[in-house]
Protein backbone atom coordinates (compact mmCIF):
# COMPACT_ATOMS: atom_id res chain seq x y z
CA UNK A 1 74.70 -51.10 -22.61
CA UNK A 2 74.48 -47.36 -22.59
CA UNK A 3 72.82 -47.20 -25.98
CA UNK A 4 70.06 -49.95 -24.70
CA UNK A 5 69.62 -47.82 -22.00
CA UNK A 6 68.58 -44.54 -23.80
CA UNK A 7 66.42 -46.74 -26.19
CA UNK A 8 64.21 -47.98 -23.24
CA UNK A 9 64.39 -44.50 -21.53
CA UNK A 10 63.35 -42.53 -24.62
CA UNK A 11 60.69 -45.72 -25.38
CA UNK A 12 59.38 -44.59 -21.86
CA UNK A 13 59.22 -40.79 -22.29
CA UNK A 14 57.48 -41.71 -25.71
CA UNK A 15 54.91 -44.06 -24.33
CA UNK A 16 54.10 -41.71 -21.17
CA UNK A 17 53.60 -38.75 -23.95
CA UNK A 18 51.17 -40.56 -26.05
CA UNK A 19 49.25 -41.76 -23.38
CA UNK A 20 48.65 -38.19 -21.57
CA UNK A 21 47.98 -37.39 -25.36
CA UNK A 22 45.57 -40.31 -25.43
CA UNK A 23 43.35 -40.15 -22.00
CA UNK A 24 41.35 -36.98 -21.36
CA UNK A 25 38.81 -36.67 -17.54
CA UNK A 26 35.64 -35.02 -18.43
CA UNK A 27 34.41 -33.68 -14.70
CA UNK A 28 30.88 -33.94 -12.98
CA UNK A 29 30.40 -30.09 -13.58
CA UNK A 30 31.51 -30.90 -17.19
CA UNK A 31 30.35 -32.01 -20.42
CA UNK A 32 32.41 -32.48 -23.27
CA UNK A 33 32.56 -33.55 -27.19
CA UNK A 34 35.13 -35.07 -29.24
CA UNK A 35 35.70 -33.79 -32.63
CA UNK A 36 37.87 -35.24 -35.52
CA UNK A 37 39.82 -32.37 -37.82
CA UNK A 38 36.90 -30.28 -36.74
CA UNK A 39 33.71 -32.85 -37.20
CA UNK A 40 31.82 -33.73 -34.28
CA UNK A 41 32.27 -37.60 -34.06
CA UNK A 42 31.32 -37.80 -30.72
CA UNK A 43 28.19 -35.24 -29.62
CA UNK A 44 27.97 -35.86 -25.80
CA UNK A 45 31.01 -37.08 -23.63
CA UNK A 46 29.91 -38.15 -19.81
CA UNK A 47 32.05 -37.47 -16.98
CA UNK A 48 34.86 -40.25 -16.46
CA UNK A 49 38.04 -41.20 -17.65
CA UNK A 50 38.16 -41.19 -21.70
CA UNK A 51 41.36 -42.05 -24.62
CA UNK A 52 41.25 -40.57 -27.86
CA UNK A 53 44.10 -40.50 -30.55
CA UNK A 54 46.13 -38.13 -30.80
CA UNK A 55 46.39 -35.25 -32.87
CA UNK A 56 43.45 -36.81 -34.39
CA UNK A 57 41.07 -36.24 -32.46
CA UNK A 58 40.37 -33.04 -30.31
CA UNK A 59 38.47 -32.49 -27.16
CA UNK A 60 36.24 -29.23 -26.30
CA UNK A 61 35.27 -28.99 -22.60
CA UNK A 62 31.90 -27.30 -21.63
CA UNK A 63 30.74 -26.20 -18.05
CA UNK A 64 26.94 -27.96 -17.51
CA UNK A 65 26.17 -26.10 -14.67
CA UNK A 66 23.26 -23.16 -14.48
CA UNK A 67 24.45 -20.16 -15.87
CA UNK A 68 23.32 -16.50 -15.22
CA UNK A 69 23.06 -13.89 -18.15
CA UNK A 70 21.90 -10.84 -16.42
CA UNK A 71 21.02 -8.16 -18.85
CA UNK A 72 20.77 -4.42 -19.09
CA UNK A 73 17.75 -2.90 -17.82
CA UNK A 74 15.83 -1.91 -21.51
CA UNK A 75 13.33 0.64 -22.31
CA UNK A 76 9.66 -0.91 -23.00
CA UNK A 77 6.35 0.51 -24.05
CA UNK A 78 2.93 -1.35 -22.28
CA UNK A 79 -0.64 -1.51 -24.08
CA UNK A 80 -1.42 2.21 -23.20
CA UNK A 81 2.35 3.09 -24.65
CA UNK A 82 3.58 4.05 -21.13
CA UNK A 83 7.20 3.50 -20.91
CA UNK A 84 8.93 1.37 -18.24
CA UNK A 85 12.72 0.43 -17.33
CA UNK A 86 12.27 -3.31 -16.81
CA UNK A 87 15.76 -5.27 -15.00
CA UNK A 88 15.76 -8.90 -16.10
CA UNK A 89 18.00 -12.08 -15.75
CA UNK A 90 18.07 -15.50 -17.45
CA UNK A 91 19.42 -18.90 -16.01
CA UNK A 92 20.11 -20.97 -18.46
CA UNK A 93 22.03 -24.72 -19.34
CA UNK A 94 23.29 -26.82 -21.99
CA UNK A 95 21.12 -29.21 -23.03
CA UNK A 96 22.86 -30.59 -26.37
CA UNK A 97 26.49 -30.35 -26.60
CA UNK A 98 26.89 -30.83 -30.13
CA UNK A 99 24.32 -28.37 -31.11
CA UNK A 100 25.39 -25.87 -28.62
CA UNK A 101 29.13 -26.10 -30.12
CA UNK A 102 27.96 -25.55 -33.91
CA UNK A 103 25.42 -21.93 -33.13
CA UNK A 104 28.34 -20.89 -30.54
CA UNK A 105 31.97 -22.49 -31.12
CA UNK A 106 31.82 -23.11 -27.24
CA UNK A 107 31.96 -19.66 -26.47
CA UNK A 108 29.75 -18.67 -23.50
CA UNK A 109 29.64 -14.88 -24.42
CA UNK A 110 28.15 -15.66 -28.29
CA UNK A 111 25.14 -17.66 -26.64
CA UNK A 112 24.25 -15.03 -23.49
CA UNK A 113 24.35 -12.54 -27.14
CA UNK A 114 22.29 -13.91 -29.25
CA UNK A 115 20.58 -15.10 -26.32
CA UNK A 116 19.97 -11.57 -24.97
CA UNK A 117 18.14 -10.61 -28.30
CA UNK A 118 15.95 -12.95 -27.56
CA UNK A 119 14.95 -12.13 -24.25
CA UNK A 120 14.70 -8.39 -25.31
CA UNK A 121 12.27 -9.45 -28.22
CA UNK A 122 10.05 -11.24 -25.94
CA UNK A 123 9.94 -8.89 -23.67
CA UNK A 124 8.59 -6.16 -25.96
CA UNK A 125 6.40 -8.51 -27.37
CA UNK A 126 5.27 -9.30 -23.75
CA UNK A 127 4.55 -5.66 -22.28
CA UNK A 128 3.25 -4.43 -25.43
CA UNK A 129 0.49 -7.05 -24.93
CA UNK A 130 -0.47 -5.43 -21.49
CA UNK A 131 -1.37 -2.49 -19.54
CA UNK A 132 0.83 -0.76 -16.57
CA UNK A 133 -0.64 -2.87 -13.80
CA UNK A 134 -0.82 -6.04 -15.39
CA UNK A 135 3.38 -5.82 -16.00
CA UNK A 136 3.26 -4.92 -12.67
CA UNK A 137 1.33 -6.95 -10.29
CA UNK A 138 -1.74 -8.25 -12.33
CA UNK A 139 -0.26 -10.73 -14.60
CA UNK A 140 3.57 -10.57 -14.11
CA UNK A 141 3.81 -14.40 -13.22
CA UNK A 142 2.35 -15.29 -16.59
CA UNK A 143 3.96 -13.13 -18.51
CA UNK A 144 7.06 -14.67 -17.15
CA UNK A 145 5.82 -17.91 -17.55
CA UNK A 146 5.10 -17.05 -20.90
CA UNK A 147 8.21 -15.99 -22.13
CA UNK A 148 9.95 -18.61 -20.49
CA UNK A 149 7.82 -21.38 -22.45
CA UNK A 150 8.31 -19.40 -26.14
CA UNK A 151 12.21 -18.34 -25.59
CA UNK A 152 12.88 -22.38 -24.40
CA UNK A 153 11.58 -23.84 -27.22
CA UNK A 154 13.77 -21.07 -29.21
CA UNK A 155 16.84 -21.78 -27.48
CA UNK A 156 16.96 -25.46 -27.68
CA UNK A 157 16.59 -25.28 -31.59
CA UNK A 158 19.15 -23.37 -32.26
CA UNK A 159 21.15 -23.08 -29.20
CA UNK A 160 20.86 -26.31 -27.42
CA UNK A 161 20.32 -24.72 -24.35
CA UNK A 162 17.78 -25.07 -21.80
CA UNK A 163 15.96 -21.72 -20.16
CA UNK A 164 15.29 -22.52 -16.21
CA UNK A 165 13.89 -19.16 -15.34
CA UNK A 166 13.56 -15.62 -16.86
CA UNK A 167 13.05 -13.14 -14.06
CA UNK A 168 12.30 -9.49 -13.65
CA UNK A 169 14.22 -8.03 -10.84
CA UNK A 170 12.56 -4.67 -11.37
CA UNK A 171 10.45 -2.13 -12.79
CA UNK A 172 11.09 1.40 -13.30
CA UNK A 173 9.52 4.40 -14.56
CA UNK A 174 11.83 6.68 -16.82
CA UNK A 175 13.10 9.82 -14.81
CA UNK A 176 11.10 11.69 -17.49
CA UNK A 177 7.89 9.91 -16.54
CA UNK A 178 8.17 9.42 -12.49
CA UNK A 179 7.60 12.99 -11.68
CA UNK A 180 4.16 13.33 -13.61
CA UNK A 181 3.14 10.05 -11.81
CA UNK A 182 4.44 11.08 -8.83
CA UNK A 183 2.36 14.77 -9.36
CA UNK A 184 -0.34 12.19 -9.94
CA UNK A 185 -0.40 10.33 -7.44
CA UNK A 186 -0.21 13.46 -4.87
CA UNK A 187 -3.39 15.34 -6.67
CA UNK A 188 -5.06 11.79 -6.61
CA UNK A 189 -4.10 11.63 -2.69
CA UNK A 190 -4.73 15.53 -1.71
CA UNK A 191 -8.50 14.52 -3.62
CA UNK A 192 -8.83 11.91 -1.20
CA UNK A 193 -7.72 13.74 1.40
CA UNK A 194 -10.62 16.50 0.70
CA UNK A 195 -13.37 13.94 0.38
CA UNK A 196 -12.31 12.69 3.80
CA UNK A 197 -12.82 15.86 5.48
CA UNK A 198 -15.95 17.35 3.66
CA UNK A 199 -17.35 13.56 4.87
CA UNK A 200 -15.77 14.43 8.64
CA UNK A 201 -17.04 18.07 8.13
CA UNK A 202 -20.57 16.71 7.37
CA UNK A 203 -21.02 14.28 9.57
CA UNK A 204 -19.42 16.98 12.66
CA UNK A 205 -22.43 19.10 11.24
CA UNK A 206 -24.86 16.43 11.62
CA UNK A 207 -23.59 15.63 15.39
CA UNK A 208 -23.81 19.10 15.91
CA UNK A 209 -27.37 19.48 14.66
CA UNK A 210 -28.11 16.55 16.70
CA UNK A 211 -26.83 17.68 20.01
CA UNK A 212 -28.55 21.50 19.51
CA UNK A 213 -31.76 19.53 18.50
CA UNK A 214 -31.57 17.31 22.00
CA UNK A 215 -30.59 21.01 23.89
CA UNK A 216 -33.44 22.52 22.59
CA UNK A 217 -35.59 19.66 23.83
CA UNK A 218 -34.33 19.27 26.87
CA UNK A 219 -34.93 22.56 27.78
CA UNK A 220 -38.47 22.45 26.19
CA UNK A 221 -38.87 20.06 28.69
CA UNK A 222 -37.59 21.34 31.58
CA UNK A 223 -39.31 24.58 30.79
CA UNK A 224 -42.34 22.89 30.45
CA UNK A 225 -41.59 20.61 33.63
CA UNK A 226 -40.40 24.08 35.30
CA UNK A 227 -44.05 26.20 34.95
CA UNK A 228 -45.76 22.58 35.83
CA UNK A 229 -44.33 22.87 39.08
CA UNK A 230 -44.10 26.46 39.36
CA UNK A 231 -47.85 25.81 38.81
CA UNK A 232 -48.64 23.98 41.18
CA UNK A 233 -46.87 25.71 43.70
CA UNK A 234 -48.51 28.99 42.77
CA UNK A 235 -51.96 27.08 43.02
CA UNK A 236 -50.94 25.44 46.21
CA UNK A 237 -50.05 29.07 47.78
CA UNK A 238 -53.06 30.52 46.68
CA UNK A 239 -54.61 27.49 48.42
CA UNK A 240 -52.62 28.15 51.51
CA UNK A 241 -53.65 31.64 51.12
CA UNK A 242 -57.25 31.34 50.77
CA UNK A 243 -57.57 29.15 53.84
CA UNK A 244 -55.05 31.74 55.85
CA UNK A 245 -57.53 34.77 54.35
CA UNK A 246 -60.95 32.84 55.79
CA UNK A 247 -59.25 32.06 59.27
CA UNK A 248 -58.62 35.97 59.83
CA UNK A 249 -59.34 38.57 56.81
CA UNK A 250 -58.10 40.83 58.53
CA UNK A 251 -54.81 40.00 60.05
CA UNK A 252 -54.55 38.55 55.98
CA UNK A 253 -54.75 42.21 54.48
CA UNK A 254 -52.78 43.65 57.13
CA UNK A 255 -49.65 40.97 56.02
CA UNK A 256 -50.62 41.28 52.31
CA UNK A 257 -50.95 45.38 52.74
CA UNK A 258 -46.67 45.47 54.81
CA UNK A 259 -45.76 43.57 51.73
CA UNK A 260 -47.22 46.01 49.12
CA UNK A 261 -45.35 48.26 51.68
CA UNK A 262 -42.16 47.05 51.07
CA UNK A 263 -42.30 46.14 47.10
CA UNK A 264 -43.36 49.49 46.81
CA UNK A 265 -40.71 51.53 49.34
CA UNK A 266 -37.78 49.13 48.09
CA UNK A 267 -36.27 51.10 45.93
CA UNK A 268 -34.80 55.26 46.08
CA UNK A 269 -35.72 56.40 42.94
CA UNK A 270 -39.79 55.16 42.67
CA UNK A 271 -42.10 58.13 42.33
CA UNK A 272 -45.54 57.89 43.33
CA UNK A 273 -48.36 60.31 42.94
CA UNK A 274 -51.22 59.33 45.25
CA UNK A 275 -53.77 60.42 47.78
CA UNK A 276 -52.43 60.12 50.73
CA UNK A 277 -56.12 59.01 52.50
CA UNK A 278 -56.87 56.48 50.01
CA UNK A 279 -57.22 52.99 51.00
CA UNK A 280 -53.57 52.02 50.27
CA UNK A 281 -52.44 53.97 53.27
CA UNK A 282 -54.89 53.14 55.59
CA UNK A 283 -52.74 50.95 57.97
CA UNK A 284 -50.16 53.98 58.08
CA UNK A 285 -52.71 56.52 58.32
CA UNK A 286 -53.97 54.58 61.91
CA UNK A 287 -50.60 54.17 62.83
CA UNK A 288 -51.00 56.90 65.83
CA UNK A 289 -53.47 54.71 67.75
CA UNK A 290 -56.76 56.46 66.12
CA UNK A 291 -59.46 54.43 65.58
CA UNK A 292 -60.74 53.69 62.02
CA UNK A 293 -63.46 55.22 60.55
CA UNK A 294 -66.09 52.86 59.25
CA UNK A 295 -67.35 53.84 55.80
């Protein structure tokens, strides 16, 4: 009874060992193939629930989700052999199993290698087809594009891998190099910088010219407006005059004679040599009361 026992246990244990040894679950995030002493017999294995026999057959597991080989930033010469630091990343997936097992042996780190070569050929290839500002902003979409299209078709033949997206995260200048564009740039600025003042310079000139041209007319003007009416005042005075002088000639050169009076005594320092019975004293000269002698 004891021996039957042990028979049907070890039976058990036996059974349960060659089925874990039979079923294998590939996973959703998975793809797998099954090989026989080392030959692919079966190239792509969905996700599910799978047997196989044995020692027989063997099972290699592969993740099928996008991976990320991000690569060393790498030294590149453009069209005018200006050299650039360029920082660049690949995402990448398996496309064939089987052929992705033979290049790489299922070993991620061979295929971001031989992978990186690639990249870093096309790359070269890519700059050294265009200038500084087309790597930069001109054309740095299609040379990504580009690349993308050539290094896909590359990496499906002999990889069996799929290339999503190549992307440049950056370019640099070398230390080496930033400083003389830097030095550039700054002489190209202070240039600017000059133009815009001998423009500001010449145009405050012309304002200026402007505004002592209008000053100068204005004043032309109001000079000229000035002796118009000084003019006509003078002419309306010696109007004014002329009828005072016929009303009474007299009392006229007495007023105009006190005025020559007082121009003339004004000042302390005027010297005069004159008669003093000429005609321009001849209202001081009857000053007493005598009467005038008629010539």
């Amino acid at each position: 009874m004891k021996g039957t026992s042990f028979a049907i246990l070890f039976a058990a244990l036996v059974a349960i060992l060659i089925a874990s040894q039979s079923m294998y679950v590939v996973n959703e995030t998975q793809r797998a193939v099954v090989l026989r002493f080392g030959e692919i017999v079966d190239a792509d294995v969905k996700p599910g629930l799978h047997f196989k026999i044995p020692i027989v057959n063997e099972v290699k597991k592969f993740d099928a989700r996008i991976q990320t080989m991000d690569s060393r930033p790498q030294r590149y010469l453009t069209l005018e052999k200006k050299a650039v630091i360029v920082d660049s990343y690949v995402k990448w997936r398996i496309e064939s199993v089987a052929k992705f097992y033979q290049a790489t042996s299922g070993d991620v780190f061979v295929a971001n290698r031989v992978l990186s070569s690639r990249v870093d050929t096309g790359l070269r290839n890519q700059f050294g087809e265009r200038t500084m500002h087309e790597v930069v902003s001109g054309q740095r979409d299609q040379l990504m594009t580009e690349l993308r299209d050539k290094l896909d078709k590359v990496a499906q033949s002999e990889l069996g891998i799929k290339i999503i997206d190549i992307r440049v995260k950056r370019i640099d200048l070398p230390p080496d190099v930033s400083e003389s564009v830097y030095q550039r740039m700054r002489t190209e600025r202070e240039r600017e910088a000059r133009e815009h003042r001998s423009k500001g310079l010449e145009l405050a000139e012309g304002i200026r010219a402007d505004a002592d041209r209008q000053r100068v007319v204005i004043e032309a003007d109001a000079q000229r407006d000035a002796e118009m009416i000084r003019g006509d005042g003078d002419a309306k005075a010696a109007a004014i005059y002329s009828k005072v002088y016929k009303q009474d000639p007299k009392f006229y050169d007495f007023y105009r004679s006190l005025q020559a009076y007082r121009d003339s005594f004004e000042g302390n320092k005027d010297l005069f040599v004159i008669q003093p019975d000429g005609e321009f004293f001849k209202y001081l000269n009857n000053s007493n009361g005598k009467k005038e002698t008629v010539k």
